[in-house]
C-alpha atoms as a PDB file:
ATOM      1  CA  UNK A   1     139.796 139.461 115.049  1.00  0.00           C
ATOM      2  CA  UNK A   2     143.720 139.295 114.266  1.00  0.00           C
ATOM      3  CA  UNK A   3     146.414 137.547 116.396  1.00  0.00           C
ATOM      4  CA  UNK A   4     149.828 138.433 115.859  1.00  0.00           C
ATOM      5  CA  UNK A   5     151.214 135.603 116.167  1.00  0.00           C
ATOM      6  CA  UNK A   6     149.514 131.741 116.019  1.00  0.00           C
ATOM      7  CA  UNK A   7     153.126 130.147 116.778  1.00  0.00           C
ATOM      8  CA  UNK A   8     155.501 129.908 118.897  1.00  0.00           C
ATOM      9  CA  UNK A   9     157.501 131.949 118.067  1.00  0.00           C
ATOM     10  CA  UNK A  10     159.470 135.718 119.849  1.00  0.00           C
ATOM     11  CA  UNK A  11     158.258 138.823 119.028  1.00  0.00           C
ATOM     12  CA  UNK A  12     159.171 142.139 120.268  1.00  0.00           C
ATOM     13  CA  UNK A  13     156.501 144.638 122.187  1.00  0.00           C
ATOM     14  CA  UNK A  14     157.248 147.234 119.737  1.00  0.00           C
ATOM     15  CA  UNK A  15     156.253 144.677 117.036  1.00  0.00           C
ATOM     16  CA  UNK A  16     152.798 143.041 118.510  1.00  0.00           C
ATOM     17  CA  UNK A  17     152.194 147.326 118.616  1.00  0.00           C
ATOM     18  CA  UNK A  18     152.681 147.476 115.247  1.00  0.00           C
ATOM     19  CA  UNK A  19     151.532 145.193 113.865  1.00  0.00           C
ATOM     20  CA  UNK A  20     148.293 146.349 116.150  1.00  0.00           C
ATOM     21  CA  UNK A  21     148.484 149.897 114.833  1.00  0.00           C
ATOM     22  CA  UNK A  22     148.286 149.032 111.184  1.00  0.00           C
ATOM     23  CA  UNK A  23     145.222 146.727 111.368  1.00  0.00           C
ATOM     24  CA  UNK A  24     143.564 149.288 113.942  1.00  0.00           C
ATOM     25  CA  UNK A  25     141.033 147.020 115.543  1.00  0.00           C
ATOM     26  CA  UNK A  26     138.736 147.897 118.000  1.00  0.00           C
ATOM     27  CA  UNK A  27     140.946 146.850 121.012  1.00  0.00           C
ATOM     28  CA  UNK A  28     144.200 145.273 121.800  1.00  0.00           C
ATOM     29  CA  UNK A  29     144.644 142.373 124.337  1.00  0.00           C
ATOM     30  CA  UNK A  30     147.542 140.813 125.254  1.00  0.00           C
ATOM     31  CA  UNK A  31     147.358 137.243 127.388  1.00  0.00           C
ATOM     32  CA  UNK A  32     150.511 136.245 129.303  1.00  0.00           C
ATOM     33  CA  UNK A  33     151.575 134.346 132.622  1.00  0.00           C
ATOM     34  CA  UNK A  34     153.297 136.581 135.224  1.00  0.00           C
ATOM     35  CA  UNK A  35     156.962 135.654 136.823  1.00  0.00           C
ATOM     36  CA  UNK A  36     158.692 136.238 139.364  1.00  0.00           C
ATOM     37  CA  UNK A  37     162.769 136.063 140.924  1.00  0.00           C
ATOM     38  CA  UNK A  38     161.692 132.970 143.274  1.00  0.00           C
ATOM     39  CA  UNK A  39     159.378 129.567 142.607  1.00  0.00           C
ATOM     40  CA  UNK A  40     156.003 130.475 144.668  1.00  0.00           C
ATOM     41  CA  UNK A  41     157.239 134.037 145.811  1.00  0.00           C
ATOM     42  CA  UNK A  42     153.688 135.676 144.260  1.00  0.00           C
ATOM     43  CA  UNK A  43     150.629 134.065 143.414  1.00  0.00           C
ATOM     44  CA  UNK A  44     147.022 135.870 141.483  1.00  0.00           C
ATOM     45  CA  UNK A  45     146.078 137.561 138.656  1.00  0.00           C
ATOM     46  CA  UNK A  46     145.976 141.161 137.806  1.00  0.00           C
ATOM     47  CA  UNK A  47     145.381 143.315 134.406  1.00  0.00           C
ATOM     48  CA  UNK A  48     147.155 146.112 133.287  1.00  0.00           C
ATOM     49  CA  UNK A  49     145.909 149.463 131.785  1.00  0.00           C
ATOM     50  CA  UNK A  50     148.054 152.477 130.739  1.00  0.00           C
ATOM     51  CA  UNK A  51     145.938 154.891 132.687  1.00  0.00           C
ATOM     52  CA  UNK A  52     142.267 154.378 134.893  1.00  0.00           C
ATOM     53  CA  UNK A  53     140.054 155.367 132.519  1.00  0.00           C
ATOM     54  CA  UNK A  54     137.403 154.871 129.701  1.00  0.00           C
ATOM     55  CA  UNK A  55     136.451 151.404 128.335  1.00  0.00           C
ATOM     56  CA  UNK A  56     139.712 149.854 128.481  1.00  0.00           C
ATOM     57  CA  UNK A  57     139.476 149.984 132.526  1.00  0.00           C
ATOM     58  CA  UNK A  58     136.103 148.975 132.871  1.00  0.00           C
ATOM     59  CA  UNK A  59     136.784 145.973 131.022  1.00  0.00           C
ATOM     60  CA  UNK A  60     140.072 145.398 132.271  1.00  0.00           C
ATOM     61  CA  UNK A  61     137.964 145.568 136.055  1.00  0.00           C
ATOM     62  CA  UNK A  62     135.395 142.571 134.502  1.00  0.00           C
ATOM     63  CA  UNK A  63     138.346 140.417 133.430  1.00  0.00           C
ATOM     64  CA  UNK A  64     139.959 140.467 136.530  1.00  0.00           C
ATOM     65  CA  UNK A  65     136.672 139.428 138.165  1.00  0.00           C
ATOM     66  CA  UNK A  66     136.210 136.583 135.412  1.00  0.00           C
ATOM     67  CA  UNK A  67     140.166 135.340 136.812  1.00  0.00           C
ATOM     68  CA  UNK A  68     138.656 135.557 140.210  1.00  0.00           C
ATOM     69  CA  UNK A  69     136.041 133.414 139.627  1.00  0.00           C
ATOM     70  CA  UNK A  70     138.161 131.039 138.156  1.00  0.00           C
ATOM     71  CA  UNK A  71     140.132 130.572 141.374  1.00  0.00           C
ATOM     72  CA  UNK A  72     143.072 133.233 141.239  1.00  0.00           C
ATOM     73  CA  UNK A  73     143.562 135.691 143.699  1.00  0.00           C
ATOM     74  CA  UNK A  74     142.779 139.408 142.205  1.00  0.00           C
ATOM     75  CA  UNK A  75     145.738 141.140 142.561  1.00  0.00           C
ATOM     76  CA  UNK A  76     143.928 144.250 140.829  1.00  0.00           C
ATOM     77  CA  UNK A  77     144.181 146.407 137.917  1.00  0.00           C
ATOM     78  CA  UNK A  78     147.272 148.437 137.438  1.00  0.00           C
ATOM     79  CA  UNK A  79     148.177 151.000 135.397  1.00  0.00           C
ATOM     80  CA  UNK A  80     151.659 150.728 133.836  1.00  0.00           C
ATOM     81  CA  UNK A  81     152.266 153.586 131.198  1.00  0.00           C
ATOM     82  CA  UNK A  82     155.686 152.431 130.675  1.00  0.00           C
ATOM     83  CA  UNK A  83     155.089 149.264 129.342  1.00  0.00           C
ATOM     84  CA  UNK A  84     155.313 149.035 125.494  1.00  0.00           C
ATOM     85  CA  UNK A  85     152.138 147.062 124.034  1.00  0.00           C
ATOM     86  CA  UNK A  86     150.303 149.871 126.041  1.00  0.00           C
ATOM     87  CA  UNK A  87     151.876 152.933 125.342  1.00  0.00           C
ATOM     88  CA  UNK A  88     152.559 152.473 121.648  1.00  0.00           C
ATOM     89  CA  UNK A  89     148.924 150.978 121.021  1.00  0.00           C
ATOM     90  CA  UNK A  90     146.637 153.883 119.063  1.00  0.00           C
ATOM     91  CA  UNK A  91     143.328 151.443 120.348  1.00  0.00           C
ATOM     92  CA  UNK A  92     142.338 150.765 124.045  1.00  0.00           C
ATOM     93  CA  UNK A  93     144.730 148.211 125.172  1.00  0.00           C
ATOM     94  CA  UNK A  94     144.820 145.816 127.864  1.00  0.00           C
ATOM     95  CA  UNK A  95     147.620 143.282 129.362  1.00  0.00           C
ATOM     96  CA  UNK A  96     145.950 140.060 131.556  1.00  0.00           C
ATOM     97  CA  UNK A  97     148.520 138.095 133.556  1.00  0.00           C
ATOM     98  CA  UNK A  98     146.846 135.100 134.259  1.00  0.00           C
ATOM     99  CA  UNK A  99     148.711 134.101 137.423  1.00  0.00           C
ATOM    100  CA  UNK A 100     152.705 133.295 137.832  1.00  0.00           C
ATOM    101  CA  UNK A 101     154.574 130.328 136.074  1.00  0.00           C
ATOM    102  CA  UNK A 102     156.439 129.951 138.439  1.00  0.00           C
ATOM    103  CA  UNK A 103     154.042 128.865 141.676  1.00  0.00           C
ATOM    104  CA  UNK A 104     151.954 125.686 141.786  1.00  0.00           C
ATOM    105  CA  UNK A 105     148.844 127.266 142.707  1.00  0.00           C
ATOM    106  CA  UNK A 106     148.829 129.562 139.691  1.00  0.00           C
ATOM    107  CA  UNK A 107     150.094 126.501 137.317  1.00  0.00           C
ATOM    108  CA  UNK A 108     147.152 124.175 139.131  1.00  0.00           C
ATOM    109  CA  UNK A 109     144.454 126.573 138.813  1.00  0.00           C
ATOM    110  CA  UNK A 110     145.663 127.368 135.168  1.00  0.00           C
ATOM    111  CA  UNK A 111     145.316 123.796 134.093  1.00  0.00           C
ATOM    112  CA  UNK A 112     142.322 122.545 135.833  1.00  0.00           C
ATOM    113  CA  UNK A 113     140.210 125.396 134.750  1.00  0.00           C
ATOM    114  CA  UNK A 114     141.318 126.708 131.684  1.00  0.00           C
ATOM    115  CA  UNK A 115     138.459 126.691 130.183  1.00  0.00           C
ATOM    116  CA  UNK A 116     136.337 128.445 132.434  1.00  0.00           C
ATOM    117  CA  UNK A 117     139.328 130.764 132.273  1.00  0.00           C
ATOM    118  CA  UNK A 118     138.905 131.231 128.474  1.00  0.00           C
ATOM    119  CA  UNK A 119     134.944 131.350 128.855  1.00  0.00           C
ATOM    120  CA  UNK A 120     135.310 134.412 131.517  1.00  0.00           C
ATOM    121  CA  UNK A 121     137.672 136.545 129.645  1.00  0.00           C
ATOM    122  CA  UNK A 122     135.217 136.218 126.710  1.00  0.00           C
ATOM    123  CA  UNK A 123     132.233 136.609 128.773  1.00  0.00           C
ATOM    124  CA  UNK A 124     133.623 139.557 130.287  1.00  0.00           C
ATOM    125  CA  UNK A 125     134.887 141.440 127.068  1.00  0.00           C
ATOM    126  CA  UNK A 126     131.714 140.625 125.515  1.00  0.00           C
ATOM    127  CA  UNK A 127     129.887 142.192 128.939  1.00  0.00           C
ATOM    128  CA  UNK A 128     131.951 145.419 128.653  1.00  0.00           C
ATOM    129  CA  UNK A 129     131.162 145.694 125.286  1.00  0.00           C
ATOM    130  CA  UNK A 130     127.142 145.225 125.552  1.00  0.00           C
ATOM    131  CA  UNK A 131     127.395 147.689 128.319  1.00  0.00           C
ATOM    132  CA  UNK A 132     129.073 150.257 125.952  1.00  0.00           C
ATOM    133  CA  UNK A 133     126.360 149.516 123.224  1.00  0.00           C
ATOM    134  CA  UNK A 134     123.728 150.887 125.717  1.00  0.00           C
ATOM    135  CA  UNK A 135     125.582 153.754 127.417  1.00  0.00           C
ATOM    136  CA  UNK A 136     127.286 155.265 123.373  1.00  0.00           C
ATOM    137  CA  UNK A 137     124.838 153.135 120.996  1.00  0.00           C
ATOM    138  CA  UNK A 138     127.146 151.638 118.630  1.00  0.00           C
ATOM    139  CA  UNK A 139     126.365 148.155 117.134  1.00  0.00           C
ATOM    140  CA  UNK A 140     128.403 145.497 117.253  1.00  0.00           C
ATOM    141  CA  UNK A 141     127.894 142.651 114.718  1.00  0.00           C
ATOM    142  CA  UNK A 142     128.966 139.223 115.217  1.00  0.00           C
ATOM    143  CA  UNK A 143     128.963 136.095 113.852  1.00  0.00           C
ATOM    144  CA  UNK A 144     126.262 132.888 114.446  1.00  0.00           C
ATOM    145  CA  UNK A 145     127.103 129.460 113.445  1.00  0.00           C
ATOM    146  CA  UNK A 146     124.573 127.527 115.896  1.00  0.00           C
ATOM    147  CA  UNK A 147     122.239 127.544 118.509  1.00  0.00           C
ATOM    148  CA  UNK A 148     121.183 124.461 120.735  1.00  0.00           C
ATOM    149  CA  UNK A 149     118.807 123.770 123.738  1.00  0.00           C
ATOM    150  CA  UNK A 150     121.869 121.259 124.571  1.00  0.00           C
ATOM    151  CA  UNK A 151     124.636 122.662 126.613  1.00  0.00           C
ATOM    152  CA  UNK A 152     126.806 119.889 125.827  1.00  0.00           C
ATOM    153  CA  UNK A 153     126.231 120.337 121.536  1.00  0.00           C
ATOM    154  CA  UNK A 154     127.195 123.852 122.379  1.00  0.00           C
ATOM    155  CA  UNK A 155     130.163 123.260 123.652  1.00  0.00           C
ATOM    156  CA  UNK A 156     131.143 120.654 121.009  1.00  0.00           C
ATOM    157  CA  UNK A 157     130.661 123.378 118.423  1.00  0.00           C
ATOM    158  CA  UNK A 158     132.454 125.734 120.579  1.00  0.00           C
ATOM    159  CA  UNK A 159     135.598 123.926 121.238  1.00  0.00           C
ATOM    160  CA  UNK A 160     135.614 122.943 117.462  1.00  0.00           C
ATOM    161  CA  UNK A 161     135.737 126.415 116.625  1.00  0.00           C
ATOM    162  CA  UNK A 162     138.172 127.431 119.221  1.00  0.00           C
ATOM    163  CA  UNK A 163     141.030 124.492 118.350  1.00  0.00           C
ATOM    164  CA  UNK A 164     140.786 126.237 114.889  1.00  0.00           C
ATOM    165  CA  UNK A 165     141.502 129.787 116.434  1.00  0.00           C
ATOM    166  CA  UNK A 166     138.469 131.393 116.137  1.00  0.00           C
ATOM    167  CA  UNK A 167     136.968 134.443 118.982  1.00  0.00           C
ATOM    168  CA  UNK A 168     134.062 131.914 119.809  1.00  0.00           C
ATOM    169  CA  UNK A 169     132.282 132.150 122.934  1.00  0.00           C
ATOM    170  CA  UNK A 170     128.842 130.789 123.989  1.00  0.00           C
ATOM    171  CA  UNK A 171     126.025 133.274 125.395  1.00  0.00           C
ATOM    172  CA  UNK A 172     122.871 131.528 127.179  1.00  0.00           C
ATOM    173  CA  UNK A 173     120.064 133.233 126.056  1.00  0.00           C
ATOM    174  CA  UNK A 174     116.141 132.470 126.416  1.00  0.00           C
ATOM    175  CA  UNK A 175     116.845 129.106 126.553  1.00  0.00           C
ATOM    176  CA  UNK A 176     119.082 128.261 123.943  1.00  0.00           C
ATOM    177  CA  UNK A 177     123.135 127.846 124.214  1.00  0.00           C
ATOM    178  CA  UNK A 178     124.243 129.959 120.655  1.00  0.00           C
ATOM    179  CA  UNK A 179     127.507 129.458 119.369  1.00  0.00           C
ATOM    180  CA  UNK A 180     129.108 133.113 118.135  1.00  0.00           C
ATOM    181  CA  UNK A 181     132.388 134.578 116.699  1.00  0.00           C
ATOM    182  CA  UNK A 182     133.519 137.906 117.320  1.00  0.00           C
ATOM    183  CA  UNK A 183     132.161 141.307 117.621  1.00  0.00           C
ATOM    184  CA  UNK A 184     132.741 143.801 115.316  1.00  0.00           C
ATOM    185  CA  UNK A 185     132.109 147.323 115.239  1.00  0.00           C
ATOM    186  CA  UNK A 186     132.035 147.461 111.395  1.00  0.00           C
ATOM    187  CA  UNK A 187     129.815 145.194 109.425  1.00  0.00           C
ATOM    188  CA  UNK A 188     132.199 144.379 106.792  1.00  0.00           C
ATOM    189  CA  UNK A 189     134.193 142.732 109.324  1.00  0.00           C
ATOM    190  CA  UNK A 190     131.103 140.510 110.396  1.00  0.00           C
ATOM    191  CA  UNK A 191     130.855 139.669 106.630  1.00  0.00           C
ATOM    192  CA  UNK A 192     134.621 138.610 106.142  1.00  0.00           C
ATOM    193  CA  UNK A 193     134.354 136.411 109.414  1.00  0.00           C
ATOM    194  CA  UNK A 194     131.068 134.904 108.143  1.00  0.00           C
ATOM    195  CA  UNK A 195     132.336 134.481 104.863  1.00  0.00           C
ATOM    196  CA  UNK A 196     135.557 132.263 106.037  1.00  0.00           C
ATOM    197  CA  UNK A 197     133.556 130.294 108.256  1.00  0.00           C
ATOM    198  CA  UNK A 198     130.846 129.703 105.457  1.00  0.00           C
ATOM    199  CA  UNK A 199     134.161 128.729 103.140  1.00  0.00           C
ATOM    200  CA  UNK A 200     134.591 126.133 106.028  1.00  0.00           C
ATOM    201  CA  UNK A 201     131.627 124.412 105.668  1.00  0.00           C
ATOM    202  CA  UNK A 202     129.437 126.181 108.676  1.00  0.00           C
ATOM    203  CA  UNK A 203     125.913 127.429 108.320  1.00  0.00           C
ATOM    204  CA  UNK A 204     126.051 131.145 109.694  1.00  0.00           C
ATOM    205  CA  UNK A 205     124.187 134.197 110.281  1.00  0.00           C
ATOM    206  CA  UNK A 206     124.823 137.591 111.509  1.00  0.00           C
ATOM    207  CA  UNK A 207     123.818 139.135 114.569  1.00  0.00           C
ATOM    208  CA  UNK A 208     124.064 142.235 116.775  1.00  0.00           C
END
């Protein structure tokens, strides 16, 4: 998992591609808030794709369901080959606008449930991905640092991890709440991730 950037602070499309390009993850997602010329003029979510096809539009489909869910209107997923960050990308790439800035729906349902904003984009990446695994077989490994039959430990551990800027997300399985980070096609990945978050003081293990 890589951000590029953890500030505030401007960079140019042609940079966040680059910078993309020489760490070639898996995928490339880009998070924004839409805008528009007048205050409430457009209101929803949509994702953008450079073309309809492969993995990149079936998860780009399960994201914009997770925004539904969450209360935006799905204004679909579009395909806009012009745009930078998805044309320069060499990895499936993906734009979410998360509603418009400027309307007071979009800015209410932001703020009242971000989280379960942040929880279904996970979910929903994760989802796509599984799905892959069992259509093309490969593995991806990721990271465990707990598992409780307490929804409300799990999300303590969660939120921890996530105000440090790690890809956790919480999966509900057979009982138990786990707490994981990231999914990574290759395992050496996995093993750097578990690695820094062992040099942080959590007890971890690696899954697929």
């Amino acid at each position: 998992m890589l951000y590029t950037r953890t500030e505030d602070v401007y960079q140019t499309p042609f940079e966040k591609a680059q910078i993309a390009n020489e760490a070639k993850p898996d995928y490339f997602i880009s998070f924004h808030r839409n805008s528009s010329p007048d205050a409430n003029q457009y209101a929803g979510a949509e994702v953008l794709v450079y073309d309809k096809s492969g993995i990149k539009y079936e998860m780009a489909q399960n994201i914009l369901g997770a925004l539904g869910e969450a209360g935006f209107d799905e204004l679909g997923v579009k395909e806009r080959p012009g745009l930078v960050v998805l044309r320069r990308t060499k990895m499936p790439a993906i734009l979410v606008e998360a509603g418009f800035l400027n309307t007071e729906g979009d800015n209410e349902i932001f703020d009242n449930n971000f989280n379960m904003i942040v929880d279904g984009i996970a979910n929903a990446i994760l989802g796509t991905l599984d799905m892959e695994t069992v259509e093309e077989e490969p593995m991806y490994y990721r990271v465990q640092v707990g598992a409780f039959r307490s929804r409300e430990n799990a999300d303590k551990l969660l939120y921890e991890l996530l105000d440090q800027d790690y890809p956790a997300f919480l999966l509900h399985d057979n009982g138990l709440y786990r707490v994981q980070v990231g999914a990574f096609m290759q395992l050496g990945n996995a093993i750097a991730m578990e690695q820094k978050l062992r040099n942080a003081g959590y007890t971890t293990l690696i899954t697929t």
